[in-house]
Protein backbone atom coordinates (compact mmCIF):
# COMPACT_ATOMS: atom_id res chain seq x y z
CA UNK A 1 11.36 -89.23 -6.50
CA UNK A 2 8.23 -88.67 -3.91
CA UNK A 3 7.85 -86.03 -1.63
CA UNK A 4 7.88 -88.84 1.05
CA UNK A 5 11.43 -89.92 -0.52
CA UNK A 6 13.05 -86.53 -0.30
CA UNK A 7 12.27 -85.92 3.16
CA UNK A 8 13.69 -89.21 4.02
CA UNK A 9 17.05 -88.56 2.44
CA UNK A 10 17.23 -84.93 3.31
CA UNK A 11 16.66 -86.37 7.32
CA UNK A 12 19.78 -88.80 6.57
CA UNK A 13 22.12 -86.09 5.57
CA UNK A 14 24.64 -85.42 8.47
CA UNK A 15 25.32 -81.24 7.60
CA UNK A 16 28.66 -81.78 9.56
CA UNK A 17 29.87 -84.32 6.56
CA UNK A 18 28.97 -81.63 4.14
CA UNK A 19 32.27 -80.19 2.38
CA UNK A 20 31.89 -76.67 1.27
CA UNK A 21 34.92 -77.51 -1.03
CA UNK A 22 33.54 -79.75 -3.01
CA UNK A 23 29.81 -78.94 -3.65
CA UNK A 24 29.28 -81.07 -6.69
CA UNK A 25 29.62 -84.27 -3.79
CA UNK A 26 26.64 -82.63 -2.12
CA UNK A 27 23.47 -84.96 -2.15
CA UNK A 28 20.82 -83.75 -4.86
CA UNK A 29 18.38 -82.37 -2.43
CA UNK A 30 20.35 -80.09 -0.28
CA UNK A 31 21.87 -78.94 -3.93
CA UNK A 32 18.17 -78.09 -4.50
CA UNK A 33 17.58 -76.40 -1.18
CA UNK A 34 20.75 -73.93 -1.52
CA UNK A 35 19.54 -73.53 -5.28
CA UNK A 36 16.51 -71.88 -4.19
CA UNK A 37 17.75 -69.78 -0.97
CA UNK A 38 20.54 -68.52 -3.10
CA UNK A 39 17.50 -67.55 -5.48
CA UNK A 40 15.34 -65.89 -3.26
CA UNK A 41 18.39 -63.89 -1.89
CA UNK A 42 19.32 -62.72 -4.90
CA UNK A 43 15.43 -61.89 -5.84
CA UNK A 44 15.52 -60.03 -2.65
CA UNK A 45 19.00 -57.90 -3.35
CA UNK A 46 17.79 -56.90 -6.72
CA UNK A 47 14.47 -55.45 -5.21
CA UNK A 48 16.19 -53.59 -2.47
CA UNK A 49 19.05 -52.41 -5.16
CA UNK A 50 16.82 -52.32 -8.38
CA UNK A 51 13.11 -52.64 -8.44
CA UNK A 52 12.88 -50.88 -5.05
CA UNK A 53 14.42 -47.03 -7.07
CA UNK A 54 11.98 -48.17 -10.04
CA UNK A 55 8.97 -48.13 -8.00
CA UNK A 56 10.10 -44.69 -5.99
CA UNK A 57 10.61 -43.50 -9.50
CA UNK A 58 7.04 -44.55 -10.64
CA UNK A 59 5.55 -43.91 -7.75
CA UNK A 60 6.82 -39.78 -8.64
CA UNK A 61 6.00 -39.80 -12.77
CA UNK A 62 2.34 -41.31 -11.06
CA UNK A 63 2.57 -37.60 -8.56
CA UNK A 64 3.88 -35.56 -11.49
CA UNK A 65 1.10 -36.39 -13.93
CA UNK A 66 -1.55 -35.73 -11.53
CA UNK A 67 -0.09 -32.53 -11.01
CA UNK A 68 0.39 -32.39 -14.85
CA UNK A 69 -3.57 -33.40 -15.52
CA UNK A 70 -4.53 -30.55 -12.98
CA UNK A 71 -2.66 -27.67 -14.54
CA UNK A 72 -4.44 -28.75 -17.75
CA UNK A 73 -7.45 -29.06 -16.52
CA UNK A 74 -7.08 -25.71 -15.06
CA UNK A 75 -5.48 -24.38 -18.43
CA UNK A 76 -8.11 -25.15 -20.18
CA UNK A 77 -10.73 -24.09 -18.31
CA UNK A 78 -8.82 -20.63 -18.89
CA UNK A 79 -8.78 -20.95 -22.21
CA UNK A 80 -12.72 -22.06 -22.93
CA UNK A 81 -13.79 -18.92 -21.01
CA UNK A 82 -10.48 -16.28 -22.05
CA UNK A 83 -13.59 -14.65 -24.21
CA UNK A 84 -15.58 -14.05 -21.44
CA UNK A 85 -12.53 -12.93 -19.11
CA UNK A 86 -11.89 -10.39 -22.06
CA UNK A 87 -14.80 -9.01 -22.03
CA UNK A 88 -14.99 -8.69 -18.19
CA UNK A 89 -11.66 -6.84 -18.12
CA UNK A 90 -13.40 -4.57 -20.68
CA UNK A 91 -15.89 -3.69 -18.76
CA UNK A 92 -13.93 -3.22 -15.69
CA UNK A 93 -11.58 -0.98 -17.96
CA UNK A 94 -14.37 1.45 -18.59
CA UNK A 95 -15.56 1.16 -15.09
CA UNK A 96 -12.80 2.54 -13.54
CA UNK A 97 -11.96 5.00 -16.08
CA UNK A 98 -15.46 6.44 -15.03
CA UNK A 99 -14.22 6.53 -11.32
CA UNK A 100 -11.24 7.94 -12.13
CA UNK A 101 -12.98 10.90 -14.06
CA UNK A 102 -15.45 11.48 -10.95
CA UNK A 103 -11.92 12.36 -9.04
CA UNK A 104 -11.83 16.58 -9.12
CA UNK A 105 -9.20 18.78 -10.67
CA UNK A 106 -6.34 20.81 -9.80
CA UNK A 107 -8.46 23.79 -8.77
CA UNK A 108 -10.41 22.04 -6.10
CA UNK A 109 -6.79 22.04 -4.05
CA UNK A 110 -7.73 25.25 -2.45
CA UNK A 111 -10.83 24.29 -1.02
CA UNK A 112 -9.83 21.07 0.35
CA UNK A 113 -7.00 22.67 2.48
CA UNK A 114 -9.87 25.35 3.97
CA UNK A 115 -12.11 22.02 4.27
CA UNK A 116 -9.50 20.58 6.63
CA UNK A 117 -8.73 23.86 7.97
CA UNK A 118 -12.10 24.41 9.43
CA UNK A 119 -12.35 21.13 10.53
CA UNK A 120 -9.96 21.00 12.95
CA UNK A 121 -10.77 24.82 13.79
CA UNK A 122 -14.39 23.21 14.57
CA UNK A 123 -13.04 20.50 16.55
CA UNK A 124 -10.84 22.45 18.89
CA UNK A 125 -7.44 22.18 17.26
CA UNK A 126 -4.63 24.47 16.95
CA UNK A 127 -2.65 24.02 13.72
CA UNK A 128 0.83 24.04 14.00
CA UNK A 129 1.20 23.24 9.91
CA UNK A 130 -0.44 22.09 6.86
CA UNK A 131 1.52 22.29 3.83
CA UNK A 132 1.26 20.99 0.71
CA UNK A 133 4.05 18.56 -0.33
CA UNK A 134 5.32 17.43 -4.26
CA UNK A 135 2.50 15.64 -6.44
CA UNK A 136 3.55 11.91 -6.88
CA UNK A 137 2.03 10.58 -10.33
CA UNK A 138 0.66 7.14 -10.52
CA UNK A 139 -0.23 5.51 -13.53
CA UNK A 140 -4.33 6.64 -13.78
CA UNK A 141 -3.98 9.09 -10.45
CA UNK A 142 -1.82 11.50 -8.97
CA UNK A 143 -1.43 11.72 -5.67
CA UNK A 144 -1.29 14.99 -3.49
CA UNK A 145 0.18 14.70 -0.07
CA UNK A 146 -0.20 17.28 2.76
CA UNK A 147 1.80 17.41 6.08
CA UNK A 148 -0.36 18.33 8.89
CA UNK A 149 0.58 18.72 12.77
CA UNK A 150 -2.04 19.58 14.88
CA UNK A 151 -2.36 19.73 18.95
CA UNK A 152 -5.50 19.58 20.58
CA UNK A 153 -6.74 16.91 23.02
CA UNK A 154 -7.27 13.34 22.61
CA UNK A 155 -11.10 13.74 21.91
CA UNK A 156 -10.52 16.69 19.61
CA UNK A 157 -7.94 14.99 17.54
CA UNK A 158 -10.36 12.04 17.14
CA UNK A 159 -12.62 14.36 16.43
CA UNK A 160 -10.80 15.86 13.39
CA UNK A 161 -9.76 12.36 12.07
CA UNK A 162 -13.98 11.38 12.12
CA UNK A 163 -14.63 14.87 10.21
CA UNK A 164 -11.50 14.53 7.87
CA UNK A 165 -12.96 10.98 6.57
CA UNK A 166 -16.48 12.54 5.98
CA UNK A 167 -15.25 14.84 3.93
CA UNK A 168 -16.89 14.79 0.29
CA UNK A 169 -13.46 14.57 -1.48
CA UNK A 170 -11.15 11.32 -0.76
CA UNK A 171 -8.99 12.44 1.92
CA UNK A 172 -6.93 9.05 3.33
CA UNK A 173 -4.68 9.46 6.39
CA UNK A 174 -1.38 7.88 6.90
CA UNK A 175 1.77 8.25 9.50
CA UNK A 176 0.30 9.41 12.53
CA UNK A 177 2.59 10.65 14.97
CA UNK A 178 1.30 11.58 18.78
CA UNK A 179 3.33 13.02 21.26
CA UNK A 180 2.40 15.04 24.18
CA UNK A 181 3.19 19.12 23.91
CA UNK A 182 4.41 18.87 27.57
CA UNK A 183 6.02 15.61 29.75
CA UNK A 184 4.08 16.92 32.69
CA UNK A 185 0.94 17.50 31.20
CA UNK A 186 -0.25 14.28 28.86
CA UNK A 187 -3.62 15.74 28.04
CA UNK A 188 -2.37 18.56 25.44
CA UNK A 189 -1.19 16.16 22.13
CA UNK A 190 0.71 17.10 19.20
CA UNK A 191 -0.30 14.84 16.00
CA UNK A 192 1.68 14.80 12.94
CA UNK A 193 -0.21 13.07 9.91
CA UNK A 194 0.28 12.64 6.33
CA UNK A 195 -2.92 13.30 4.21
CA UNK A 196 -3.45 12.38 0.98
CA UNK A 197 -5.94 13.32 -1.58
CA UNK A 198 -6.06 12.57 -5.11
CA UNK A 199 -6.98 13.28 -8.73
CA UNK A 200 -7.48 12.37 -11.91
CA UNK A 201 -4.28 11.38 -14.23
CA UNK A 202 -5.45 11.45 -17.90
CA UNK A 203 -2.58 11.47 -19.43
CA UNK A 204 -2.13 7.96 -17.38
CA UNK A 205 -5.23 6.54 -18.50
CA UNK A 206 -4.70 6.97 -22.00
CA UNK A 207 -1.71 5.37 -22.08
């Protein structure tokens, strides 16, 4: 039958005689016609219900082995050069075991607290208290915390801070406090810091 033919008979067919019933009466070409719409609808269901979760769930093994090529990538990279990071740590190892040694000793205590003493004497400060507190041992240092509260004026305090810092041993600073002495008279400040100095832990280092 021509294409010609087929349009012709499907223009005869009156949908209104058309008994859903009895299909198998149905003329050939409407047959044909709901053949191929019931197709496509069920192409389309299995998409939406079926091909549509493959493709999410190729579209994230795709993500995941980009990711998966990076971290090799990255791995070995790592690994072609692990010799070279080896030796760096080496060096870095022996680098800072040298800094740690330039730290001073135990008797040098003495001399920092009169360092810090005249200091603050030299930058118009009254000391209230400096006292040394309990060593705390790190692995390759030990630190040595001292408590100092000082009143003086704003300048003077800043003063002490600048002269504290240019000290030849490593003094750091931490937990400043400032309060004035007196409500009614803001210019006289009491400062309570926590200074810490350091030396060397061998015993750390050659564990």
């Amino acid at each position: 039958m021509s294409l010609a033919e087929s349009i012709e008979n499907l223009r005869k067919v009156d949908l209104s005689d058309l008994d859903l019933n009895n299909i198998g009466s149905w003329p050939a070409i409407i047959k044909g016609i709901v053949f191929v719409l019931f197709f496509i609808i069920v192409l389309a269901l299995g998409y939406n219900f079926h091909l549509k979760d493959l493709q999410a769930s190729l579209e994230r093994s795709e993500a995941e082995e980009q990711t998966l090529k990076q971290q090799f990538t990255s791995k070995a990279f790592q690994a072609a050069n692990l010799e070279a990071y080896k030796e760096q740590m080496k060096e870095m190892e022996v680098s800072f075991g040298a800094l740690l040694r330039q730290l001073p000793s135990d008797t040098e205590v003495p001399g920092l607290l009169e360092d810090v003493t005249r200091t603050g004497l030299g930058s118009g400060l009254e000391f209230e208290e400096i006292k040394l507190l309990p060593e705390v041992a790190q692995q390759f240092y030990i630190e040595l915390p001292i408590q100092i509260s000082v009143v003086g004026g704003y300048h003077d305090l800043a003063t002490f801070v600048s002269g504290v810092a240019s000290l030849p041993r490593i003094v750091t600073l931490h937990d400043f406090e400032l309060k004035p002495v007196d409500a009614e008279n803001s210019s006289v400040i009491r400062m309570s810091v926590m200074a810490k100095t350091y030396r060397y832990n061998d015993k750390g280092l050659e564990k």
